[in-house]
Protein backbone atom coordinates (compact mmCIF):
# COMPACT_ATOMS: atom_id res chain seq x y z
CA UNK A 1 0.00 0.00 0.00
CA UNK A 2 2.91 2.35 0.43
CA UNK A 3 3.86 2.30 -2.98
CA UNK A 4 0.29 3.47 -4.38
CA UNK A 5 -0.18 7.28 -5.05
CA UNK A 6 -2.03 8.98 -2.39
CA UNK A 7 -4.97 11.06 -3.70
CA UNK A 8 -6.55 13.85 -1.31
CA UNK A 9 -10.03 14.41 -2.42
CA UNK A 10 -11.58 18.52 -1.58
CA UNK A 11 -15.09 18.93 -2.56
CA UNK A 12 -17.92 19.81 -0.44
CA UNK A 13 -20.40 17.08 -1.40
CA UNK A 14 -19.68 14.17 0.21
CA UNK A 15 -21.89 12.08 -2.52
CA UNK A 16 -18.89 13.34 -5.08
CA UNK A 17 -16.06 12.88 -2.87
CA UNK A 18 -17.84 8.99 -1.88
CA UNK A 19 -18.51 8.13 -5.58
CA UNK A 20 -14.69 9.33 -6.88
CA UNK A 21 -13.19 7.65 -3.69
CA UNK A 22 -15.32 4.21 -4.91
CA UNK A 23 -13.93 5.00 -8.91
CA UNK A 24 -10.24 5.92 -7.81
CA UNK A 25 -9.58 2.96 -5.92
CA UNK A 26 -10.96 0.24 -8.52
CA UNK A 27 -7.13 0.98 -9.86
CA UNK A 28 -4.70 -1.06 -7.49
CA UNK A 29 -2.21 2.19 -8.35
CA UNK A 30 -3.80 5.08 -6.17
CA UNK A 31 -5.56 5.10 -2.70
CA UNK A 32 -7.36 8.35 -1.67
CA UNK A 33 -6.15 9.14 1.99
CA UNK A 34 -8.52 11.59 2.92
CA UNK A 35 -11.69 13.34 2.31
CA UNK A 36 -12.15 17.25 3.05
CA UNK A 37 -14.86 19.46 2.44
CA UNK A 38 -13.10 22.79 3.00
CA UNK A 39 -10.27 24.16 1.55
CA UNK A 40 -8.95 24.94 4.86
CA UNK A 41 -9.98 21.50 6.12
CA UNK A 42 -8.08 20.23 2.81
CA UNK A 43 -4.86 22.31 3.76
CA UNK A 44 -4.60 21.07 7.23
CA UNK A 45 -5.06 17.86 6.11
CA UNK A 46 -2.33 17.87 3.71
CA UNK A 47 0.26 17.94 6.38
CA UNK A 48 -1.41 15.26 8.14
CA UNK A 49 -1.60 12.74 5.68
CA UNK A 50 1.40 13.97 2.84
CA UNK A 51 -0.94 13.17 -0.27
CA UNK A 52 0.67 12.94 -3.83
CA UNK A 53 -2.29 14.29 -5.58
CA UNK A 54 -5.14 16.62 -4.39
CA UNK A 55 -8.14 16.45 -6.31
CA UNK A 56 -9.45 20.10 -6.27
CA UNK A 57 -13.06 20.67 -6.59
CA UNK A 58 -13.26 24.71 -8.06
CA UNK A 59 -15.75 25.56 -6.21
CA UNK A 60 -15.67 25.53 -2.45
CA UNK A 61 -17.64 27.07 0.98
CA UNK A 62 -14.45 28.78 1.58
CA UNK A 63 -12.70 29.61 -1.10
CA UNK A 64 -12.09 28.49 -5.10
CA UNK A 65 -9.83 26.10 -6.99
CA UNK A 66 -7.42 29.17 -8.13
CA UNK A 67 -6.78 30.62 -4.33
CA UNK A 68 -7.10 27.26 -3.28
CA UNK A 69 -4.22 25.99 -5.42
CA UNK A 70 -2.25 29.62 -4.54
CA UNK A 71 -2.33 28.38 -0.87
CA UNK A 72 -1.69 25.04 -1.16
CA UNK A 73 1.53 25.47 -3.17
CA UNK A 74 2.85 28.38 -0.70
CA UNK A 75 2.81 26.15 1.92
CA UNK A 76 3.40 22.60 0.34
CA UNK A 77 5.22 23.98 -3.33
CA UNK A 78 5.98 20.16 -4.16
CA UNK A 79 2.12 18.73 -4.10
CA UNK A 80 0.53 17.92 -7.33
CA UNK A 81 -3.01 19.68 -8.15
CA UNK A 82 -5.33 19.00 -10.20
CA UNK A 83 -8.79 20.84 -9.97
CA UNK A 84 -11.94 18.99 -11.63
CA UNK A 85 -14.32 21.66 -12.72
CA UNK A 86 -17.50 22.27 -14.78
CA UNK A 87 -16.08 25.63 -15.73
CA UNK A 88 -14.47 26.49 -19.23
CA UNK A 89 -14.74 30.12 -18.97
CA UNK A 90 -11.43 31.58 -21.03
CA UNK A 91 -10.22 34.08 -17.44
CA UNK A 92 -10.44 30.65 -15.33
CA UNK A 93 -8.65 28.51 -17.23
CA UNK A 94 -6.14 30.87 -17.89
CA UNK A 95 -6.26 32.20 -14.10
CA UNK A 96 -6.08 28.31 -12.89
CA UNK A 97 -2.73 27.89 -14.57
CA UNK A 98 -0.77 31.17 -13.40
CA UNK A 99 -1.94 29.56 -10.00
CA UNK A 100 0.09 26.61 -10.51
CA UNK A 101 -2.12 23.52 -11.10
CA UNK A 102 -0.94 20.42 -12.66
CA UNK A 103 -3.91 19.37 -14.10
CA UNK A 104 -7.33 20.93 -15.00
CA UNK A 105 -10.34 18.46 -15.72
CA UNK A 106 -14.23 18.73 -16.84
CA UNK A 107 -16.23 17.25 -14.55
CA UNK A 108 -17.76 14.79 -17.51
CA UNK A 109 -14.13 13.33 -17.87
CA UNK A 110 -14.16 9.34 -18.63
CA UNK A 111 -13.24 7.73 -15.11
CA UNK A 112 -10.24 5.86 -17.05
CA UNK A 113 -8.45 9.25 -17.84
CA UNK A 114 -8.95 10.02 -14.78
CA UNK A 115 -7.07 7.41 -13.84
CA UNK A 116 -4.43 8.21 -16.67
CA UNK A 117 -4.21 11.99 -15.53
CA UNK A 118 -3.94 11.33 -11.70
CA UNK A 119 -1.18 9.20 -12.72
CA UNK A 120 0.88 11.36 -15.04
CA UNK A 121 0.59 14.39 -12.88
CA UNK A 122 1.97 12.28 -10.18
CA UNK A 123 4.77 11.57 -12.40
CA UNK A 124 5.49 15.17 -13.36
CA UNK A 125 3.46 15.76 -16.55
CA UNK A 126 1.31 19.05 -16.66
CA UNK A 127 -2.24 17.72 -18.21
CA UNK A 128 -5.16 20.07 -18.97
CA UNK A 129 -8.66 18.57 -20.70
CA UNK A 130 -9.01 18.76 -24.04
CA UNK A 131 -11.80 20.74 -24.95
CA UNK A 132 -9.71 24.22 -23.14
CA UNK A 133 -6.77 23.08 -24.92
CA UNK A 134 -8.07 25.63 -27.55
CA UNK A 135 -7.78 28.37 -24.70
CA UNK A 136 -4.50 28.34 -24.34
CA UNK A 137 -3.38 28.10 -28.03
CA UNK A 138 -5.05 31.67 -28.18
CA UNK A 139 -3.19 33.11 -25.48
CA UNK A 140 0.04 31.89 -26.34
CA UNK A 141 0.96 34.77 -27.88
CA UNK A 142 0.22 37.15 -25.19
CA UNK A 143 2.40 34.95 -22.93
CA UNK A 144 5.36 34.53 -25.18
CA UNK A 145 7.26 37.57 -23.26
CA UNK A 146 6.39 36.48 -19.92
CA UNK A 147 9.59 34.75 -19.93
CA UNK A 148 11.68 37.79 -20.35
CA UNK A 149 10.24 39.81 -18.17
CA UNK A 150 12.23 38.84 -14.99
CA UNK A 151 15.11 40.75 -15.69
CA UNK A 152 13.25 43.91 -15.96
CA UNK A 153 12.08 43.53 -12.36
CA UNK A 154 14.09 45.87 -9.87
CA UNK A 155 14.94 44.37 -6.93
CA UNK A 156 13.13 46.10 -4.73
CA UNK A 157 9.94 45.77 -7.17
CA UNK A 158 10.49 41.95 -6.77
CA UNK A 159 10.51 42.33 -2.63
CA UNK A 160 7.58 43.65 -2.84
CA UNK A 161 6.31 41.61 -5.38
CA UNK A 162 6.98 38.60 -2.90
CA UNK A 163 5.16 40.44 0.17
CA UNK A 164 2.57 41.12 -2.20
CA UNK A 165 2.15 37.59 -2.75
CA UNK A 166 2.26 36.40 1.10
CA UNK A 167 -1.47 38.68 1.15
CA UNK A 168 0.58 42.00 2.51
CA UNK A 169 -1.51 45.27 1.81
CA UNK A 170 -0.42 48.16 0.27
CA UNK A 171 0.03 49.75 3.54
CA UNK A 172 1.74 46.98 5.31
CA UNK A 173 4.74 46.71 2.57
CA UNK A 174 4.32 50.37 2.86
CA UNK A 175 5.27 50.15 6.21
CA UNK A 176 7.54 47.36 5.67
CA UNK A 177 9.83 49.09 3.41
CA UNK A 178 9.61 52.85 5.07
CA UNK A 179 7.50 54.34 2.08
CA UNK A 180 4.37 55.92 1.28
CA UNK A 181 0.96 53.46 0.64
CA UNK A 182 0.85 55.60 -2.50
CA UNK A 183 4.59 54.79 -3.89
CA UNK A 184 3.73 51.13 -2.90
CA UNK A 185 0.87 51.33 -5.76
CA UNK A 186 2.66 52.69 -7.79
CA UNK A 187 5.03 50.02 -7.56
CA UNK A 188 2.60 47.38 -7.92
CA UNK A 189 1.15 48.68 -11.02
CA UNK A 190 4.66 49.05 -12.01
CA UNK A 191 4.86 44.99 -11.80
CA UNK A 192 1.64 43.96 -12.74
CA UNK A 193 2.32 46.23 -16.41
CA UNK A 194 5.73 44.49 -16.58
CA UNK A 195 4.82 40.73 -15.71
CA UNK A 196 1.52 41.28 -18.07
CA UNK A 197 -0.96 40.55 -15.24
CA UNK A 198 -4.19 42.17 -13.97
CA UNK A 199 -4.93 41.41 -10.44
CA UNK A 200 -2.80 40.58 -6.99
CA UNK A 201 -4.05 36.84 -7.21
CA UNK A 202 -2.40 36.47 -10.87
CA UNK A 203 0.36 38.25 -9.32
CA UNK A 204 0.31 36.03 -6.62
CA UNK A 205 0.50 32.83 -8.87
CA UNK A 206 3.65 34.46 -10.90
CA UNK A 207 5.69 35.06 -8.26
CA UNK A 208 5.05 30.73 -7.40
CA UNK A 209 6.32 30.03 -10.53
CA UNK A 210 9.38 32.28 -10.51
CA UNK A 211 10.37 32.59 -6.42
CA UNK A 212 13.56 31.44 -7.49
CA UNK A 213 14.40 34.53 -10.06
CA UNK A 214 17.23 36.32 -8.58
């Protein structure tokens, strides 16, 4: 049993969480070790039980699948997540992956690939369903200079970038750094132009991705 992958399951209907628990483990490969139906529930579970795979419902009493996946991946950055979902709006799809999911699934997906994605997110493979695949293609473009923009990041824009990201307000990095609320905003819309997001929570999910840009 300590060999199969460990699937946490957050979604507040237990019928859901009862019926994917009774489809996961039909495949001698995974085992779900817990049930939550909170994200904050989920979370403190995770350190509990050290799943492989949490199985994100989007949305939840306390929170969604894209702050859900922000949190989890502060605290435990190595944990796969995949968030099952009837949503296929463009801004959530898109939003989900600056978050840092692994894997993003309809909620009609076959119960065999499933299986398969479970499996090759475990194993390191980024897997999104195939009718939002389409999504992304038409943002590529927009993204293609995320890459670069790193370097144009001052080093104090990317401190506060990083407090921005722990949930500091403008006035407590204000405070923080010994300047004005106002400078701090004009900072942060200073970052958001240059990393080509919109919001703190996108923001938020960039700085995951890149904590390790010097």
């Amino acid at each position: 049993m300590s060999d199969k992958i460990k699937v946490l399951l957050i979604d507040d209907h237990s019928v859901v969480r009862e019926g994917l628990r009774l489809l996961l483990e039909l495949d001698n490969r995974l085992i779900v070790c817990g049930e939550a139906a909170t994200l904050n529930e989920g979370i403190n579970m995770i350190g509990e039980l050290k799943p492989h795979v949490v199985l994100l419902d989007f949305k939840l009493p306390d929170g969604d699948g894209i702050s859900g996946c922000i949190s989890i991946k502060n605290i435990f950055p190595d944990i796969k997540i995949i968030i099952l979902t009837a949503y296929t709006e463009d801004h959530l799809v898109l939003e989900a992956i600056r978050s840092g999911v692994d894997g993003y699934l309809l909620k009609n997906v076959e119960a065999d690939e499933l299986v398969k994605t479970i499996i090759s997110v475990y194993e390191g493979e980024s897997v999104l369903d195939s009718s939002v695949t389409d999504i992304i293609f038409n943002n590529i473009k927009k993204e293609k200079t995320s890459s670069a923009e790193d370097s144009l990041l001052s080093s104090k824009e990317k401190e506060i970038l990083k407090m921005l990201s722990l949930g500091k307000t403008n006035k407590e990095i204000g405070a923080a750094l010994y300047i004005s609320e106002k400078t701090v905003r004009n900072y942060v819309s200073n970052i958001f132009k240059k990393i080509n997001v919109s919001n703190r929570t996108e923001a938020a999910a960039y700085w995951i991705r890149n904590r390790d840009i010097k």
